[in-house]
C-alpha atoms as a PDB file:
ATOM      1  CA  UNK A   1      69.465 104.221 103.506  1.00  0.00           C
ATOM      2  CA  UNK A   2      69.940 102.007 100.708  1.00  0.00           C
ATOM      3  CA  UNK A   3      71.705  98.497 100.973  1.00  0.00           C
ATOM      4  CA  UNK A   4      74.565  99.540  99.146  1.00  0.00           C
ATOM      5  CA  UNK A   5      74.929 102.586 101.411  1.00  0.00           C
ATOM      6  CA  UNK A   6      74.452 100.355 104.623  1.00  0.00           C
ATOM      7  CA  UNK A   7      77.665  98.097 103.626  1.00  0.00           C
ATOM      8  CA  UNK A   8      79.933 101.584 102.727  1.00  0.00           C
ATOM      9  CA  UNK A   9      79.195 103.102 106.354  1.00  0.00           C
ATOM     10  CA  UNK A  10      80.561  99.738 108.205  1.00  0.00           C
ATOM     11  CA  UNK A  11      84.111 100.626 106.808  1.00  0.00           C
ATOM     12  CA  UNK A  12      86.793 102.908 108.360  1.00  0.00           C
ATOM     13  CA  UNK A  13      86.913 106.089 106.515  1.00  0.00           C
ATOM     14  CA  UNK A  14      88.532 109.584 106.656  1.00  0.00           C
ATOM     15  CA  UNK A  15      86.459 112.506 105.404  1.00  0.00           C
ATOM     16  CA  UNK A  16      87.448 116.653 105.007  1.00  0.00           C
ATOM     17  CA  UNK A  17      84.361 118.966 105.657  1.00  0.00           C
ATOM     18  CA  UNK A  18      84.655 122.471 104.779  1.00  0.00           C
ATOM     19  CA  UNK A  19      84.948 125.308 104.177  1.00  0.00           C
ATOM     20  CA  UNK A  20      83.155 126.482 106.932  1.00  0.00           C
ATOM     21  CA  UNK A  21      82.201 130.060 107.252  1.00  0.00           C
ATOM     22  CA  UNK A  22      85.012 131.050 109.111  1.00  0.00           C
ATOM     23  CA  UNK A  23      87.603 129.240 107.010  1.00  0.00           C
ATOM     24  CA  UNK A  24      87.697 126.447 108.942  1.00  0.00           C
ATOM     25  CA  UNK A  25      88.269 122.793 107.542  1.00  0.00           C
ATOM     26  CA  UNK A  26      87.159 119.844 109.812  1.00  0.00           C
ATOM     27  CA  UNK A  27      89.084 115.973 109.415  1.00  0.00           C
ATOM     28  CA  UNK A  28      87.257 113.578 110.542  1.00  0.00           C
ATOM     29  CA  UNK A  29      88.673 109.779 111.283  1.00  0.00           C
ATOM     30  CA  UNK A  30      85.453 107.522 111.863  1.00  0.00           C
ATOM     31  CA  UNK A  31      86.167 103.205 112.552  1.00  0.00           C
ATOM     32  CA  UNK A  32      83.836 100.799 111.223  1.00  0.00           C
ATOM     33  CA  UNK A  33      83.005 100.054 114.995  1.00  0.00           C
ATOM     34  CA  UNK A  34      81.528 103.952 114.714  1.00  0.00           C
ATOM     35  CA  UNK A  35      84.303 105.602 117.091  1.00  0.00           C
ATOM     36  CA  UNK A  36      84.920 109.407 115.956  1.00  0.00           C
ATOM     37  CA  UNK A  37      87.648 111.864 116.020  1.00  0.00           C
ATOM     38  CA  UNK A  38      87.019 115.328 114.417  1.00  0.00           C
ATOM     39  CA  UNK A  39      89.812 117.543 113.931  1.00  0.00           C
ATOM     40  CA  UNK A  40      89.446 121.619 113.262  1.00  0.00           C
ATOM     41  CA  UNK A  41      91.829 122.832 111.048  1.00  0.00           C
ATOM     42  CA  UNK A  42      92.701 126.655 111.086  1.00  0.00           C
ATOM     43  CA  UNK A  43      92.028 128.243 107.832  1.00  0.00           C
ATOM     44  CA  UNK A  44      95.674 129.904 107.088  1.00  0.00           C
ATOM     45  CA  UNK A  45      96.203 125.941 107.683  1.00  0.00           C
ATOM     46  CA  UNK A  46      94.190 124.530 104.878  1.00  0.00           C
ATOM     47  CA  UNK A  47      96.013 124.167 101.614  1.00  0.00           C
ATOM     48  CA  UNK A  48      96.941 120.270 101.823  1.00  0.00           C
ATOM     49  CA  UNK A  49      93.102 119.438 102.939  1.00  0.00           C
ATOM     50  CA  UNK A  50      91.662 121.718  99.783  1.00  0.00           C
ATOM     51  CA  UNK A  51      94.306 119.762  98.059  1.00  0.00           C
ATOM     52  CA  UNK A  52      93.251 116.193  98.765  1.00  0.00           C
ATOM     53  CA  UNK A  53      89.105 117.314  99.252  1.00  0.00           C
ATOM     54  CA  UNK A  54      89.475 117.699  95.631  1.00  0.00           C
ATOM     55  CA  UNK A  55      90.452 114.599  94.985  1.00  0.00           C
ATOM     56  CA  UNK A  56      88.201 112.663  97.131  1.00  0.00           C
ATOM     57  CA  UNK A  57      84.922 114.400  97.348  1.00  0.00           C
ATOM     58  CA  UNK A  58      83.356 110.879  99.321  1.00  0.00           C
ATOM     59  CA  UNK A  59      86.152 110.759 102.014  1.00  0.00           C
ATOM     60  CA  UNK A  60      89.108 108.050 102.071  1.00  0.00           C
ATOM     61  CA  UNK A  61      87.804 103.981 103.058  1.00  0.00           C
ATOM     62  CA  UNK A  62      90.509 102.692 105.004  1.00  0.00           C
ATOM     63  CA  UNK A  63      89.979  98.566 104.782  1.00  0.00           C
ATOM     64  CA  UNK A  64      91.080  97.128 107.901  1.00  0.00           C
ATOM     65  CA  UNK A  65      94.604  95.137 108.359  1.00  0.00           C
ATOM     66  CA  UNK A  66      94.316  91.944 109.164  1.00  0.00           C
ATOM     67  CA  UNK A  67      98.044  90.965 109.270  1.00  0.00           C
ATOM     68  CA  UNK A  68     100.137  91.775 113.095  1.00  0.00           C
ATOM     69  CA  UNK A  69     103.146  94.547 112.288  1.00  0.00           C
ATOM     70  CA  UNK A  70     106.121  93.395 113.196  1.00  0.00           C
ATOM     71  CA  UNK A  71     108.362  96.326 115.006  1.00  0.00           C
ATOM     72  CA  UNK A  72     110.508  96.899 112.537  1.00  0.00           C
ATOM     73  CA  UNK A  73     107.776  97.963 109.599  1.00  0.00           C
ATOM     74  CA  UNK A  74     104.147  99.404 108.856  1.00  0.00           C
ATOM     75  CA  UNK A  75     101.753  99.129 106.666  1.00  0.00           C
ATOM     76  CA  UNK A  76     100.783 102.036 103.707  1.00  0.00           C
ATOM     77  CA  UNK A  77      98.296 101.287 101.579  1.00  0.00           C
ATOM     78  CA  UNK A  78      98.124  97.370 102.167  1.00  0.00           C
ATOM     79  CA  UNK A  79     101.789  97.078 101.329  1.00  0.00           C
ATOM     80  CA  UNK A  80     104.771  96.551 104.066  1.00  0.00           C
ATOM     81  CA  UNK A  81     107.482  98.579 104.481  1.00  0.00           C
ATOM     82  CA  UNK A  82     110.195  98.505 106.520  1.00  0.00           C
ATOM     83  CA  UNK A  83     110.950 101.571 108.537  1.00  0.00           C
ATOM     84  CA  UNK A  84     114.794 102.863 108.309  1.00  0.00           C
ATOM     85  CA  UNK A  85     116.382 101.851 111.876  1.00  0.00           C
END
């Protein structure tokens, strides 16, 4: 593995696998810390994940947020926003 390679596995990333032979798509959510959840995804099921595979063929790098949430908001794509109460 390359050194460029090494640094782009120690970040949080989301990655669609599939098609597999059955129809099947797999998500998987892996942290930087290398803790795994895998998610099957029946194939009538599938349209969203073909959808956004397309558009990110080497899987999603999710930085990590450094900044405490308050309870009244959440963070999307490094930006706050405040949830409607």
């Amino acid at each position: 593995m390359g050194q460029q390679e090494a640094v782009v596995t120690r970040k949080n990333r989301i990655m669609i696998y599939g098609p597999n032979t059955d129809g099947t798509y797999v998500v998987e959510f892996r942290t930087a810390a290398g803790q795994a959840l895998a998610i099957s995804v029946p194939a009538g099921e599938t349209a969203v994940l073909k959808h956004f595979q397309e558009r990110m063929p080497y899987g999603l790098f999710v930085p990590e947020v450094r900044e405490e949430p308050t309870a009244n908001s959440f963070h999307c794509c490094n930006v706050r926003v405040s949830q409607c109460v």
